[in-house]
Protein backbone atom coordinates (compact mmCIF):
# COMPACT_ATOMS: atom_id res chain seq x y z
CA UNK A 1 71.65 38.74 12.66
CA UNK A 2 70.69 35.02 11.23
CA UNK A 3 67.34 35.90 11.85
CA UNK A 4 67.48 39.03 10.23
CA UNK A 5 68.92 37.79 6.95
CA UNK A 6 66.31 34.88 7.11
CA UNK A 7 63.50 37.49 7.16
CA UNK A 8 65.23 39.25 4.15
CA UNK A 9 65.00 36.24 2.36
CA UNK A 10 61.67 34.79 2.99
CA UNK A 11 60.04 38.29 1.90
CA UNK A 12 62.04 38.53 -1.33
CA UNK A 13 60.67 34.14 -1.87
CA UNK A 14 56.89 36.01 -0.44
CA UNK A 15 56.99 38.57 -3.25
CA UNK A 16 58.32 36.61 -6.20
CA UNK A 17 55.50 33.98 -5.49
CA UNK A 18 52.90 36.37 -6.63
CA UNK A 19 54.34 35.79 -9.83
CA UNK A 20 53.63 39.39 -12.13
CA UNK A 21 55.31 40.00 -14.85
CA UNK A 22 56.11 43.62 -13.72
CA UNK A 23 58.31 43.32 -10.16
CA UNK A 24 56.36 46.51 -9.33
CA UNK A 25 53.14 44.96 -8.86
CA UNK A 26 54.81 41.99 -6.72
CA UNK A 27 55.97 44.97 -4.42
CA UNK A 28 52.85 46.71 -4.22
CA UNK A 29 51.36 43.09 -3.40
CA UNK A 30 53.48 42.47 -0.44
CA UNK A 31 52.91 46.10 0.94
CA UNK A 32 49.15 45.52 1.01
CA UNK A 33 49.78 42.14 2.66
CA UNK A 34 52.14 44.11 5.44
CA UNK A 35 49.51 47.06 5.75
CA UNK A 36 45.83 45.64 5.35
CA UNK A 37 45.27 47.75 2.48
CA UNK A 38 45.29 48.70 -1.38
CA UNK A 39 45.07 52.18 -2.34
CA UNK A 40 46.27 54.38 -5.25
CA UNK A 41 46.81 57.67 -5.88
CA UNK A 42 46.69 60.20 -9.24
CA UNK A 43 49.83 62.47 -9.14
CA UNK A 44 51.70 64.39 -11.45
CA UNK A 45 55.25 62.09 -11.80
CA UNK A 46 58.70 63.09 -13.87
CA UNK A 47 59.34 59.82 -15.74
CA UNK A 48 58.03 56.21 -15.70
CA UNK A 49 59.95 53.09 -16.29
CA UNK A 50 57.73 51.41 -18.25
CA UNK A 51 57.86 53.15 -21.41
CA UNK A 52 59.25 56.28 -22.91
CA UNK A 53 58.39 58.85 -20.70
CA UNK A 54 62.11 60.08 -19.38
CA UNK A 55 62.87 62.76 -16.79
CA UNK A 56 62.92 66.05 -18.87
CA UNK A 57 62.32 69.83 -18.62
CA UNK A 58 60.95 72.97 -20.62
CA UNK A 59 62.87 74.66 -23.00
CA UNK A 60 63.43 78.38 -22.81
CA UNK A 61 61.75 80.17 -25.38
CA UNK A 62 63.83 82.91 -25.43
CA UNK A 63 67.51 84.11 -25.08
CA UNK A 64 68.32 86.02 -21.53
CA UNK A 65 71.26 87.39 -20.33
CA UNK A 66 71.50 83.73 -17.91
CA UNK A 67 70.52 81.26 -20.72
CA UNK A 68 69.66 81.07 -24.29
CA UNK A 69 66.56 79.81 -26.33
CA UNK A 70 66.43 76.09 -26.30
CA UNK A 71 68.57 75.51 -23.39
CA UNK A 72 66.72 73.69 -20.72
CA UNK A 73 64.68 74.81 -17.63
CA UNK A 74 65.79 73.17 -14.84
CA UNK A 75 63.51 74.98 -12.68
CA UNK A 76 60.40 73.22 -14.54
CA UNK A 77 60.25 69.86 -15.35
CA UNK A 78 58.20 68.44 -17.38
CA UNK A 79 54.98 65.98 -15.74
CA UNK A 80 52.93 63.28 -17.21
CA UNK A 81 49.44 61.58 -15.42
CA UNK A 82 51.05 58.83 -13.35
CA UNK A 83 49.48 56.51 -10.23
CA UNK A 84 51.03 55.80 -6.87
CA UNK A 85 49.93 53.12 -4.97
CA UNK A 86 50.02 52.30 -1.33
CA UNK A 87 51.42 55.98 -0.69
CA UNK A 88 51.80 56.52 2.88
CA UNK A 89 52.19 59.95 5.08
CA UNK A 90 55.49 60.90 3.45
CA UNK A 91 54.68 61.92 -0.73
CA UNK A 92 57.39 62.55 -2.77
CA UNK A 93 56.67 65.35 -5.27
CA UNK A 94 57.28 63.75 -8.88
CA UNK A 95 57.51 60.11 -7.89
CA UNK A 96 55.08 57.39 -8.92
CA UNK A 97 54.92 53.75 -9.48
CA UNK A 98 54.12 54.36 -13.39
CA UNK A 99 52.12 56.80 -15.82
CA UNK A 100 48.25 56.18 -16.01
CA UNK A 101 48.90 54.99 -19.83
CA UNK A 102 50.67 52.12 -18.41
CA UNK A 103 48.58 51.71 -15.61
CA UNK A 104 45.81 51.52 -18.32
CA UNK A 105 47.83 49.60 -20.57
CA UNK A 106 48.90 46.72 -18.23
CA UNK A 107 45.71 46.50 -16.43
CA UNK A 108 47.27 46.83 -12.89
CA UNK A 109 44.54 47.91 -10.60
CA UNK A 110 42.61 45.10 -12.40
CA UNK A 111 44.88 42.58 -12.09
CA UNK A 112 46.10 43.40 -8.54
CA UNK A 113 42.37 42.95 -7.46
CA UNK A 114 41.45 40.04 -8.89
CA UNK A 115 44.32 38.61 -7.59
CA UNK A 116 43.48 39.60 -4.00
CA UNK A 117 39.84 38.05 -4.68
CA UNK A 118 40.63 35.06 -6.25
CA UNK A 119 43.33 34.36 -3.36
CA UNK A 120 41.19 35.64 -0.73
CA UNK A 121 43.68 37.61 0.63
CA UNK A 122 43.07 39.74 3.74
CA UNK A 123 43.30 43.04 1.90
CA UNK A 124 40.58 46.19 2.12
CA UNK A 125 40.52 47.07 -1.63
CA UNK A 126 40.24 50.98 -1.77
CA UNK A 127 36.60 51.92 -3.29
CA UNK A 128 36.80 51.76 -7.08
CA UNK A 129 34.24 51.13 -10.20
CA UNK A 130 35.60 47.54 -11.17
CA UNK A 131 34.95 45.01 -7.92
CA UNK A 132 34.64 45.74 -4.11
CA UNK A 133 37.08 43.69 -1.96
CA UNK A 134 36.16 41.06 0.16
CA UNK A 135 37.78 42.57 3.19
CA UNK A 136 37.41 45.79 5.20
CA UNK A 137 40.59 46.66 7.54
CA UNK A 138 39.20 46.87 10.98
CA UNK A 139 41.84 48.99 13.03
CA UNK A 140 42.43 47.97 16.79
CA UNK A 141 42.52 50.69 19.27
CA UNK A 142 43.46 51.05 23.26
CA UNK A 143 40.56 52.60 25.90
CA UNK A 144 41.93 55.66 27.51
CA UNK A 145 39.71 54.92 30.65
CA UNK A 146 39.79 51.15 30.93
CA UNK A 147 42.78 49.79 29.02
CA UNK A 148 41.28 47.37 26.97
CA UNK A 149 41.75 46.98 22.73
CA UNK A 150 38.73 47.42 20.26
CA UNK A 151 37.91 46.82 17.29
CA UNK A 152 36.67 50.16 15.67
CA UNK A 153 33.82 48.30 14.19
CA UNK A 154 32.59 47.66 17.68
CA UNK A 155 33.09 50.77 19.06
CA UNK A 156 29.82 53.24 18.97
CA UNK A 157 29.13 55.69 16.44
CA UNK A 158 28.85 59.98 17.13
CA UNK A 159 27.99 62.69 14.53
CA UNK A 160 31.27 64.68 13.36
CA UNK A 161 30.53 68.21 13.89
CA UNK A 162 30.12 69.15 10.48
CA UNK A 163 26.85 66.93 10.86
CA UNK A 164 28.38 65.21 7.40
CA UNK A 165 29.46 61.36 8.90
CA UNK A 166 29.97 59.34 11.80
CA UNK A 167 33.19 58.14 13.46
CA UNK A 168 33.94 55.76 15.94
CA UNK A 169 33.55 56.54 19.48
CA UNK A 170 32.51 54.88 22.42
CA UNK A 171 34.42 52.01 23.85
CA UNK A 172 32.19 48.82 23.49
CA UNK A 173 33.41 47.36 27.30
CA UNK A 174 33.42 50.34 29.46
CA UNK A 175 31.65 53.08 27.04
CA UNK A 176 33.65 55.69 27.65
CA UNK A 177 33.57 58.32 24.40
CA UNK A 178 36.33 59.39 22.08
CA UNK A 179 35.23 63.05 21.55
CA UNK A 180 36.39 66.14 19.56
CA UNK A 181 37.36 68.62 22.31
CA UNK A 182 38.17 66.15 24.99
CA UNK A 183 40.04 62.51 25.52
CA UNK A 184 40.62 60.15 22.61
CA UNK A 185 41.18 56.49 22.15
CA UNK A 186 45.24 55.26 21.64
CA UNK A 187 45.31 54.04 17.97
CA UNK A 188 47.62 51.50 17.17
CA UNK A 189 49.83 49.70 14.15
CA UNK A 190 47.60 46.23 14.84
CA UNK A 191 44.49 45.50 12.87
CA UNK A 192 42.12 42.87 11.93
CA UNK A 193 39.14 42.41 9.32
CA UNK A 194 35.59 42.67 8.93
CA UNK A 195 33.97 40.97 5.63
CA UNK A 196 32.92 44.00 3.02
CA UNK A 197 29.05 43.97 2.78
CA UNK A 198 29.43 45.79 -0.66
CA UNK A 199 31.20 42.52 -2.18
CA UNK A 200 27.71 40.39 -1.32
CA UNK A 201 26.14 39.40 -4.25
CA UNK A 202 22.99 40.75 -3.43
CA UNK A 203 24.54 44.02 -3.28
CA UNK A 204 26.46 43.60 -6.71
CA UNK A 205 23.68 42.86 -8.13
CA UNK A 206 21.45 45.93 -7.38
CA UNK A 207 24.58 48.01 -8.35
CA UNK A 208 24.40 46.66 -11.88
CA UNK A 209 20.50 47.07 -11.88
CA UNK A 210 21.05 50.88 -10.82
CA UNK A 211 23.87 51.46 -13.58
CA UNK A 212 21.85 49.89 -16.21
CA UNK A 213 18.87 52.18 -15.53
CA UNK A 214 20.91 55.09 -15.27
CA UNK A 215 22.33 54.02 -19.27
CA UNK A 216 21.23 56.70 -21.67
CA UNK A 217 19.38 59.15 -18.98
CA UNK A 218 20.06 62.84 -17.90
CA UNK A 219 22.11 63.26 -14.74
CA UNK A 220 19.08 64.54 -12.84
CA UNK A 221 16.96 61.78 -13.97
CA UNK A 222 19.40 58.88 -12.32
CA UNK A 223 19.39 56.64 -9.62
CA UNK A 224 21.85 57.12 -6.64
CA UNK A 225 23.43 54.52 -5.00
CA UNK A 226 25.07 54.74 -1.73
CA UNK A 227 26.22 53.20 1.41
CA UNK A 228 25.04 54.79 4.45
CA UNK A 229 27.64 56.82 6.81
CA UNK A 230 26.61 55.65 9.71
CA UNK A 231 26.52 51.58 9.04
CA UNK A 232 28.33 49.31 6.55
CA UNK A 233 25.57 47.28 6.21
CA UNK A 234 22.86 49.67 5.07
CA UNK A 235 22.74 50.78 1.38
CA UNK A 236 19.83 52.99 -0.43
CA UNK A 237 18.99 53.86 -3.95
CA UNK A 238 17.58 57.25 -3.99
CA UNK A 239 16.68 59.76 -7.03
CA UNK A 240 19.74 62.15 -8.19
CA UNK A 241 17.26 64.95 -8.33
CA UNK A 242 16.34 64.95 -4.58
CA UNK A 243 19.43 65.50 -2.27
CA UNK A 244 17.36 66.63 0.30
CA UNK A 245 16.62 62.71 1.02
CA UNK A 246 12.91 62.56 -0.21
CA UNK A 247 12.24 60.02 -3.28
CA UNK A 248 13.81 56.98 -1.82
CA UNK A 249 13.51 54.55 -4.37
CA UNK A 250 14.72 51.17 -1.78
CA UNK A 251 16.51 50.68 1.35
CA UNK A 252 18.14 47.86 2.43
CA UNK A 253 20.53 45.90 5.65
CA UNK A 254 22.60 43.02 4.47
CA UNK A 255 22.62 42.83 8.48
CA UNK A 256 18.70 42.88 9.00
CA UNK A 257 18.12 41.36 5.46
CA UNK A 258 15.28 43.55 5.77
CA UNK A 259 14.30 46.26 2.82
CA UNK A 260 12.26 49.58 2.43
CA UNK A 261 10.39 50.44 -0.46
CA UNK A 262 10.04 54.33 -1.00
CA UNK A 263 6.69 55.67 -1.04
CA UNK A 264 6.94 57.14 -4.73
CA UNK A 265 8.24 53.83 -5.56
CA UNK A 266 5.71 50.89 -3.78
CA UNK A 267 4.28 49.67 -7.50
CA UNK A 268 7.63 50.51 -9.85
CA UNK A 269 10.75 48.69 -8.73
CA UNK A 270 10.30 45.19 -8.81
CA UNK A 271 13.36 44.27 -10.00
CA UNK A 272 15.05 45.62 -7.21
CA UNK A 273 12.81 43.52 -4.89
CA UNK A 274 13.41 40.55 -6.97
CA UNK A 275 16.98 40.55 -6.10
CA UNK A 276 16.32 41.29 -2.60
CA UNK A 277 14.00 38.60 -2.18
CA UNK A 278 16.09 35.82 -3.97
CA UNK A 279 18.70 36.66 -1.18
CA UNK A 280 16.10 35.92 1.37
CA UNK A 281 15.21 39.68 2.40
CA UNK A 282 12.25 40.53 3.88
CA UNK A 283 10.50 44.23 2.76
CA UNK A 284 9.49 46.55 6.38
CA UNK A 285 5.74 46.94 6.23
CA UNK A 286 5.10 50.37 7.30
């Protein structure tokens, strides 16, 4: 029981040391600390603490012989825009953390980030258009044929069967295969972490190049940048216009630290080489 109580106690000193002005954000702090991860979700919520958005419902418009005109609708409350973060399995219909005003307002996501960053905390930062985490959760799973844990980042990759993505599959020690129709892999609650290639400043850096070309052009006459399915570590820029995979503009492996030019594109992107070269990369001659 002592030891219980303690516990209480050092997570309540754990999540006050973050320090946030809004408690919320301390407890969505600690929950990424216990589970690996920071995600968020847009749902439709009935009120928000943080300002004057109160639990309320529609009016009738008219008199009936039940109710009359003005007198509240219980059966339909009212929603506003509101974020959830860290939602697991279980989703409560109406709940959030807050509306996306004050999400917005109090720069959360922002702040909750560069917090994680600047404290190099071991958290995988869900994919988002303001920084890429430093961290990718790498879940830890149990052979069915030999017993032993791996790493899912170790294991080998199949096609789904959609022929849209990989997943992991084969057991890096005895290579036995985790496969649709037939035995699968125990997953567990334990996890470590991988570093994120997309936080590399090499990669950072052609992302800005690709959004500032993209500034003030038609959608079909953008760049497209990507990370591949099938490895963390590969990334291409390809044209918007050709989703059939032809144009490639520049492919590159933060793992090789080897890049491909696209044929269309041998004489008329060197600034992406630039940056590729700075970070000691070395272009495929083909």
């Amino acid at each position: 029981m002592p030891e219980t109580i303690q516990k209480v106690i050092d997570e309540a000193k754990k999540e006050s040391s973050y320090g946030f002005e809004l408690p919320v954000m301390n407890e969505i702090l600690k929950q990424s600390e216990n589970n690996g991860k920071l995600t968020w979700t847009n749902k439709q919520i009935t009120s928000c603490e943080f300002c004057d958005k109160k639990r309320d419902y529609y009016r009738y418009p008219r008199s009936s012989r039940y109710h009359s005109k003005g007198n509240k609708n219980f059966d339909k409350p009212i929603y506003y825009s509101g974020i959830k973060f860290n939602e697991g399995f279980v989703t409560l219909k109406g709940y959030g953390d807050m509306c996306s005003e004050c999400c917005s307002k109090h720069k959360v996501k922002e702040r909750l980030i560069d917090y994680i960053i600047e404290h190099d905390l071991k958290i995988q930062v869900m994919k988002n258009d303001y920084k890429p985490g430093r961290y990718l959760r790498d879940d830890i799973r149990i052979c069915y044929d030999c017993g032993e844990e791996m790493l899912e980042s170790q294991m080998s990759k199949e096609m789904t069967l959609m022929g849209n993505g990989y997943y992991p599959s084969g057991c890096p020690k005895c290579g036995a295969k985790s496969l649709p129709f037939g035995k699968s892999h125990k997953t567990t609650s334990k996890f470590g972490y991988i570093h994120n290639p997309e936080s590399l400043e090499e990669v950072v850096e052609m992302k800005k190049l690709v959004d500032e070309y993209n500034k003030g052009k038609q959608e079909e006459e953008k760049f497209w940048f990507n990370q591949s399915s099938n490895s963390i570590s590969s990334f291409f820029v390809k044209e918007k216009k050709w989703s059939n995979g032809n144009r490639e503009v520049i492919q590159f492996g933060t793992s090789s630290k080897k890049f491909t030019v696209g044929y269309f594109y041998k004489d008329k992107c060197d600034e992406f080489t630039e940056v590729l070269l700075k970070h000691g990369y070395i272009e495929n001659q083909n």
